[in-house]
Protein backbone atom coordinates (compact mmCIF):
# COMPACT_ATOMS: atom_id res chain seq x y z
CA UNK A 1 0.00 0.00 0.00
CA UNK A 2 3.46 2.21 -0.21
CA UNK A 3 2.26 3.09 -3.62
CA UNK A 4 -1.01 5.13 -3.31
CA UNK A 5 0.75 7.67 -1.26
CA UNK A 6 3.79 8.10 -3.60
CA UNK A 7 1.21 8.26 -6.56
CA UNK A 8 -0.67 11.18 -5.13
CA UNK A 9 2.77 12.50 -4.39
CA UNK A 10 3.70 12.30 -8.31
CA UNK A 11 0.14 13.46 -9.08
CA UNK A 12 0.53 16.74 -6.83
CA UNK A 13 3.56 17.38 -8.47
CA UNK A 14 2.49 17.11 -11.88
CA UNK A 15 -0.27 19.35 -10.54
CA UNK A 16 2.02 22.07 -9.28
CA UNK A 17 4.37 21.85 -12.32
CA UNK A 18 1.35 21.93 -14.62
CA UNK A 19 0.08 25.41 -12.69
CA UNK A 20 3.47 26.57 -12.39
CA UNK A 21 3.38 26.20 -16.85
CA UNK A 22 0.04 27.89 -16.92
CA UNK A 23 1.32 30.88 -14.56
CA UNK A 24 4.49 30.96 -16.77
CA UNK A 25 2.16 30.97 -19.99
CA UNK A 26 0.00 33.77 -18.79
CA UNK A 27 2.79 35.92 -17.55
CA UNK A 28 4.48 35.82 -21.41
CA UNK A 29 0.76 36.51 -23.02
CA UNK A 30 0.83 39.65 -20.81
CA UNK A 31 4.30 40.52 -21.94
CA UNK A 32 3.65 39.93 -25.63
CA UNK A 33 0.45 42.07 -25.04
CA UNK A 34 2.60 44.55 -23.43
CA UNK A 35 4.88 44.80 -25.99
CA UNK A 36 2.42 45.07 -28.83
CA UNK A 37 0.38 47.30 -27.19
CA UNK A 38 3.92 49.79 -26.90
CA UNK A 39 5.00 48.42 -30.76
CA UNK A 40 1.36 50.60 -31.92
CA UNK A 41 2.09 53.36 -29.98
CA UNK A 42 5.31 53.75 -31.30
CA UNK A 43 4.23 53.16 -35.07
CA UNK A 44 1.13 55.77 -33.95
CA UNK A 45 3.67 58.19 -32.86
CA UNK A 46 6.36 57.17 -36.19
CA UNK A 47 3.12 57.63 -38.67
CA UNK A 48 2.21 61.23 -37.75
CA UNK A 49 4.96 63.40 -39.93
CA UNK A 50 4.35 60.90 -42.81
CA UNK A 51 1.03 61.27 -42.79
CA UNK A 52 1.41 65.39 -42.59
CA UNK A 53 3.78 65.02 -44.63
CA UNK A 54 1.30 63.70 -47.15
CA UNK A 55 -1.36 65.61 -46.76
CA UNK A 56 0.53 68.35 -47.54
CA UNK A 57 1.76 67.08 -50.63
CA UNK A 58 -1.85 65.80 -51.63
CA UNK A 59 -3.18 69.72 -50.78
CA UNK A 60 -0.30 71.12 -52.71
CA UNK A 61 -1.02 68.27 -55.77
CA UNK A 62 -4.49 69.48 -55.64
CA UNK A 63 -4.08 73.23 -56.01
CA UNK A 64 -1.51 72.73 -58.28
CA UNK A 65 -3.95 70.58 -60.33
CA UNK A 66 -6.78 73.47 -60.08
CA UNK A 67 -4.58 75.65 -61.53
CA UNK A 68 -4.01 73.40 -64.11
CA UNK A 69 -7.61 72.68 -64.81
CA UNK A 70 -8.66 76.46 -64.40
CA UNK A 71 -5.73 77.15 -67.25
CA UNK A 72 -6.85 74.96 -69.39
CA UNK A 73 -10.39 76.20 -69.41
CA UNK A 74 -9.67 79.70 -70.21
CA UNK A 75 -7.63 78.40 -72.83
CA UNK A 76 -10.83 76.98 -73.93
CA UNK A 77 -12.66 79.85 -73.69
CA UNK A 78 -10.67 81.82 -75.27
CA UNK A 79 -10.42 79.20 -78.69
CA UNK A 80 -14.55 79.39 -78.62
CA UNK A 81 -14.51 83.02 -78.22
CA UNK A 82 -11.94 83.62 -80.98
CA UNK A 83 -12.93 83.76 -84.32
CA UNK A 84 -12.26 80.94 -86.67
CA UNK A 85 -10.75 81.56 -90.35
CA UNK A 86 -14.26 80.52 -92.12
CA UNK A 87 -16.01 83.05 -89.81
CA UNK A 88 -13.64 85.87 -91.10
CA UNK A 89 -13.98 85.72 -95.06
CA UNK A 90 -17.72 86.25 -94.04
């Protein structure tokens, strides 16, 4: 009867080691979350000037295309307005 108590031993051991592994596992989840959690404020805080950065390229691609647009309408204009060589022998 010497082995019931050393197989309850072994089975509260495995028991300890097996909370012992789930204490260990949680305590890296919380570090990986920990790290990720600093790894997006860091990219949050890295994004900013790029994405100023780009906005004011995207403003200065946009008035730079109204310009272009508003040039090429008066140009327009100006070739309805004008007259044409059949209108002038008239």
């Amino acid at each position: 009867m010497k082995v019931v108590p050393v197989v309850a031993l072994f089975c509260l051991a495995l028991a300890g080691c097996s909370q012992s592994q789930d204490d260990h596992a949680h305590a890296e989840a919380e570090r990986t979350r920990e790290q990720m959690r600093q790894t997006g404020e860091q990219l949050r805080q890295d994004i900013r000037p790029a994405l100023k950065h780009a906005e004011a390229d995207t403003a200065r691609a946009s008035k730079d295309l109204d310009r272009g647009l508003e040039t090429t309408r008066d140009k327009v204009r100006k070739a309805l307005d004008a007259p044409t060589a059949g209108d002038q022998n008239r």
